[in-house]
N, C-alpha and C. Protein backbone atom coordinates (compact mmCIF):
# COMPACT_ATOMS: atom_id res chain seq x y z
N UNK A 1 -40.55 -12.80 -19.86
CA UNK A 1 -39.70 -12.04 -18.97
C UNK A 1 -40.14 -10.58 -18.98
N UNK A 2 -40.29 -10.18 -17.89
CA UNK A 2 -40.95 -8.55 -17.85
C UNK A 2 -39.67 -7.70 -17.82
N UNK A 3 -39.59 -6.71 -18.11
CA UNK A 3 -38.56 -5.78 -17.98
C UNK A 3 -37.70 -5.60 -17.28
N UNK A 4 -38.32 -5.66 -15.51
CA UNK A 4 -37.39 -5.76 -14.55
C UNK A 4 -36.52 -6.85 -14.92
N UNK A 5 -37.15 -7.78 -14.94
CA UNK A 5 -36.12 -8.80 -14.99
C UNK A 5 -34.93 -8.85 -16.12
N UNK A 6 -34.98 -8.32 -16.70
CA UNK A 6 -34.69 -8.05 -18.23
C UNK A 6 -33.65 -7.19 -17.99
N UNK A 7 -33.89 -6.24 -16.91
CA UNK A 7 -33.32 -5.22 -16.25
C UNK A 7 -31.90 -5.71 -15.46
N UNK A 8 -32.44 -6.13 -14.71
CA UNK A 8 -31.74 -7.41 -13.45
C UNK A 8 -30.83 -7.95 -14.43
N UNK A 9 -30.74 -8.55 -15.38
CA UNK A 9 -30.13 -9.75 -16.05
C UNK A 9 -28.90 -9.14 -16.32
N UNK A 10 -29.27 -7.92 -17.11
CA UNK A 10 -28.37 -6.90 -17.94
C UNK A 10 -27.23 -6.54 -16.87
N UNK A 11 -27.52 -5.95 -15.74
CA UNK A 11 -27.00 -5.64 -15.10
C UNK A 11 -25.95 -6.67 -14.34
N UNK A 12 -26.62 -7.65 -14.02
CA UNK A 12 -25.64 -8.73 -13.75
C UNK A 12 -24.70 -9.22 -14.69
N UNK A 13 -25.04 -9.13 -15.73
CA UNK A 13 -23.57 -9.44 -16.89
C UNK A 13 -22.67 -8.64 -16.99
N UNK A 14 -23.06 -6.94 -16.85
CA UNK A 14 -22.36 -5.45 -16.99
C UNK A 14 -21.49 -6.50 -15.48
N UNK A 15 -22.22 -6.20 -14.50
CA UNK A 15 -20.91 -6.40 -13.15
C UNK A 15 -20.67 -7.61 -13.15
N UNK A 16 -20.69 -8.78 -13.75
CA UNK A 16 -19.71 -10.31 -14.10
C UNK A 16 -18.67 -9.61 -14.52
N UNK A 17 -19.21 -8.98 -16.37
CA UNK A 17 -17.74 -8.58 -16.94
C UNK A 17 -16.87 -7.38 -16.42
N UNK A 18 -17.15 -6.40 -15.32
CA UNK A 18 -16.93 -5.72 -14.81
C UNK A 18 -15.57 -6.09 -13.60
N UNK A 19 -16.24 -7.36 -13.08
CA UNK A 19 -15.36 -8.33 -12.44
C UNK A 19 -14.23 -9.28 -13.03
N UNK A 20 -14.65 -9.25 -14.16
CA UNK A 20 -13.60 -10.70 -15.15
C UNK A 20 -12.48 -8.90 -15.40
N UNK A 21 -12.81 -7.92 -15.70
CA UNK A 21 -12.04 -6.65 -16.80
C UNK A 21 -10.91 -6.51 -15.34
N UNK A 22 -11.28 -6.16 -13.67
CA UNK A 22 -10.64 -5.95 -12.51
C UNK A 22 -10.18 -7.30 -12.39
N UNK A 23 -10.28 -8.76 -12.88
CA UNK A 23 -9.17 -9.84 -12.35
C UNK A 23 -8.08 -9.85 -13.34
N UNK A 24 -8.82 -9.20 -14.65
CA UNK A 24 -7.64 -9.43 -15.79
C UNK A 24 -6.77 -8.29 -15.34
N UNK A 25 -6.75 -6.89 -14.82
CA UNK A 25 -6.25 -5.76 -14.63
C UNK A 25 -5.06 -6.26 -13.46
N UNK A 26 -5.76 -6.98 -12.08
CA UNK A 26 -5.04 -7.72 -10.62
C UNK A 26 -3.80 -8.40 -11.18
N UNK A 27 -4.22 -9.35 -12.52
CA UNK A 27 -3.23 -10.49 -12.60
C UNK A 27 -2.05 -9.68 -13.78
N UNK A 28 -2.37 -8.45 -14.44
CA UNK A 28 -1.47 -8.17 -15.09
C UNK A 28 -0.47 -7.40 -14.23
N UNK A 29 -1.20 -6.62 -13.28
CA UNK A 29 -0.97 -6.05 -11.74
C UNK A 29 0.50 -7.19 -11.17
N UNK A 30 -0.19 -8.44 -11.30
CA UNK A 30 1.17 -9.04 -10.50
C UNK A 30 1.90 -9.53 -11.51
N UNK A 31 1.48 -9.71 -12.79
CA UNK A 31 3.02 -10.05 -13.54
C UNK A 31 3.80 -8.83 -13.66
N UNK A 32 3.52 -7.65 -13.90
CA UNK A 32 4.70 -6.29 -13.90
C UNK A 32 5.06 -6.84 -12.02
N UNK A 33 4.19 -6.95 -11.04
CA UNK A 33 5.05 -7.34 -10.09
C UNK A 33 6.70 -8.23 -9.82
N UNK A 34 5.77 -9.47 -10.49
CA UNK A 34 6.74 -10.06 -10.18
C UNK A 34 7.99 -9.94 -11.33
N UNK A 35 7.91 -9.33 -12.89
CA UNK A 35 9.00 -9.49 -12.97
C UNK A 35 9.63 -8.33 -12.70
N UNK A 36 9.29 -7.40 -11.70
CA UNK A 36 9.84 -6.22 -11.23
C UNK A 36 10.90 -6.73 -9.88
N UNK A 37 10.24 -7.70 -9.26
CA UNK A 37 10.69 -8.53 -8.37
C UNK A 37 12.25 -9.17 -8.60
N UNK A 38 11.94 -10.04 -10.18
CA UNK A 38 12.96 -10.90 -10.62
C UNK A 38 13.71 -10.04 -10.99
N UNK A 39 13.70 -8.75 -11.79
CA UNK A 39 14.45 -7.92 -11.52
C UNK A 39 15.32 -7.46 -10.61
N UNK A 40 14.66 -6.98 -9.48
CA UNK A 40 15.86 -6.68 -8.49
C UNK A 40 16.74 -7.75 -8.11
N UNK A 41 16.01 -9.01 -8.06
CA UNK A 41 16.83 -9.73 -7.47
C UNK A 41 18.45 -10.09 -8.26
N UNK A 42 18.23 -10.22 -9.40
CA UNK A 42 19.35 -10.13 -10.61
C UNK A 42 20.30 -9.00 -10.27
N UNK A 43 19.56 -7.60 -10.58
CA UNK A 43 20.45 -6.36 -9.78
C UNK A 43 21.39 -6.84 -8.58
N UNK A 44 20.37 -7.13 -7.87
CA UNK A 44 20.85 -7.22 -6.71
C UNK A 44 22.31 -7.90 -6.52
N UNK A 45 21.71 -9.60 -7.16
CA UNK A 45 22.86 -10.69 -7.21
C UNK A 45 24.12 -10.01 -8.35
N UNK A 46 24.33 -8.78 -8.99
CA UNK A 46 25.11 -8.71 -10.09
C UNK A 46 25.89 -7.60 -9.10
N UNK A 47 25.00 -6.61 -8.19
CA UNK A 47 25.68 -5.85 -7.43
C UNK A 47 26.57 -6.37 -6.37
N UNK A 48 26.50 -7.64 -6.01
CA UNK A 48 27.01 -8.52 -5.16
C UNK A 48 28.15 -9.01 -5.84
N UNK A 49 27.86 -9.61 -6.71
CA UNK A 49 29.38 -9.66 -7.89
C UNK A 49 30.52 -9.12 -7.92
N UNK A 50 30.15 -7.99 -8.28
CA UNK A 50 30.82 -6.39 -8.21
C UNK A 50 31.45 -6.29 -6.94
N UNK A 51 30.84 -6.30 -6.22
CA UNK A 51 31.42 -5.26 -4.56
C UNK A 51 32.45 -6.67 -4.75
N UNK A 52 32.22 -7.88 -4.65
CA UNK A 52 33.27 -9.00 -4.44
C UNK A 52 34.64 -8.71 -5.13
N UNK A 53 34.31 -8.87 -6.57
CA UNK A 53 35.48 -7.81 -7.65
C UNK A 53 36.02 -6.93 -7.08
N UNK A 54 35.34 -6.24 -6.42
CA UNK A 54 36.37 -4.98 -5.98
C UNK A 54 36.74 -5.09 -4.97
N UNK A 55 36.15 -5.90 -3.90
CA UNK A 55 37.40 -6.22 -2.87
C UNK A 55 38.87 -7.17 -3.55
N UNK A 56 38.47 -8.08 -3.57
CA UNK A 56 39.50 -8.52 -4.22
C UNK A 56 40.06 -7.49 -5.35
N UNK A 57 39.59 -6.79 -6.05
CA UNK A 57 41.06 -5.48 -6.45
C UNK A 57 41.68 -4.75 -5.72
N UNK A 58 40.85 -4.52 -4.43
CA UNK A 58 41.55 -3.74 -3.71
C UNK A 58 42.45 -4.46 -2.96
N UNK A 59 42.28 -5.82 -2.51
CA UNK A 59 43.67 -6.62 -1.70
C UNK A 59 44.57 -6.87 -2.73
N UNK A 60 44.45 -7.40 -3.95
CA UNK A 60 45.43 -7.19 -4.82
C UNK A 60 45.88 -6.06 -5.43
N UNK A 61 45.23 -4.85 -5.23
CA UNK A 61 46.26 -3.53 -5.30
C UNK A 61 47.07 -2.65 -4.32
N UNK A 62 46.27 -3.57 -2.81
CA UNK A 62 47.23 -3.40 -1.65
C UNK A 62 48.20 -4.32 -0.94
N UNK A 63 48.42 -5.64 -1.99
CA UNK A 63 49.69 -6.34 -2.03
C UNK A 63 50.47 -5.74 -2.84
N UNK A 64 49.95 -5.21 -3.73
CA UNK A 64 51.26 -4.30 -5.19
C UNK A 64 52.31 -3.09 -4.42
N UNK A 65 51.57 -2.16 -4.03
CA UNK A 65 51.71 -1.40 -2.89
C UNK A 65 52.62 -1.94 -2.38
N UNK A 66 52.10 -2.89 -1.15
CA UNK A 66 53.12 -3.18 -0.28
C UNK A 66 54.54 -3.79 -0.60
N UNK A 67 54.27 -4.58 -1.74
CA UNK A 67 55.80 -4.90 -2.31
C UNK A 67 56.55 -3.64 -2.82
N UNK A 68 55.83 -2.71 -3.55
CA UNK A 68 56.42 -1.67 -4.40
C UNK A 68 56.99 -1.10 -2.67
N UNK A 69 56.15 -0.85 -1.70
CA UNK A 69 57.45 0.12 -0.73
C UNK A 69 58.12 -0.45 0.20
N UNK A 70 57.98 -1.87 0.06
CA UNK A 70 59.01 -3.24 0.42
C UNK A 70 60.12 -2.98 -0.33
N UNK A 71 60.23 -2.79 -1.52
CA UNK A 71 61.43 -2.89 -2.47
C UNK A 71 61.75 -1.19 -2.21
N UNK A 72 60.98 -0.34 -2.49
CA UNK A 72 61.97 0.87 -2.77
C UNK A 72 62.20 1.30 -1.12
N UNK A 73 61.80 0.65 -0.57
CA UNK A 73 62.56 0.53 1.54
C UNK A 73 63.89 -0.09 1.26
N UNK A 74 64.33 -1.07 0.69
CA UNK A 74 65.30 -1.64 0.85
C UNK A 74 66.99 -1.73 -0.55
């Protein structure tokens, strides 16, 4: 093998592993994705929870209300 080639070879392994170092970097790339993803969605579904809770406190603190000036009306 003459040098060039020797040359050539080297270089093709530098940019293989160059390529394997950018797929390992892509795929860690999409796991912080996705559990950034599964994240919100949890947020999301827990913020949905909530707002429900608080409607329903608020119709049951505007039936309290309405009895409390039902009774002190009469």
């Amino acid at each position: 093998m003459d040098f060039s080639t020797q040359l050539d070879d080297l270089q093709a392994r530098i940019d293989k592993r160059a390529d394997q170092i950018d797929a390992n970097a892509a795929a860690s790339d999409a796991d912080w994705a996705e559990d950034d993803a599964a994240a919100a969605i949890d947020y999301a579904s827990w913020t949905v929870d909530n707002a429900r809770l608080a409607v329903l406190d608020a119709i049951d603190a505007r039936v309290y209300a309405d009895e409390l000036a039902t009774t002190a009306g009469s």
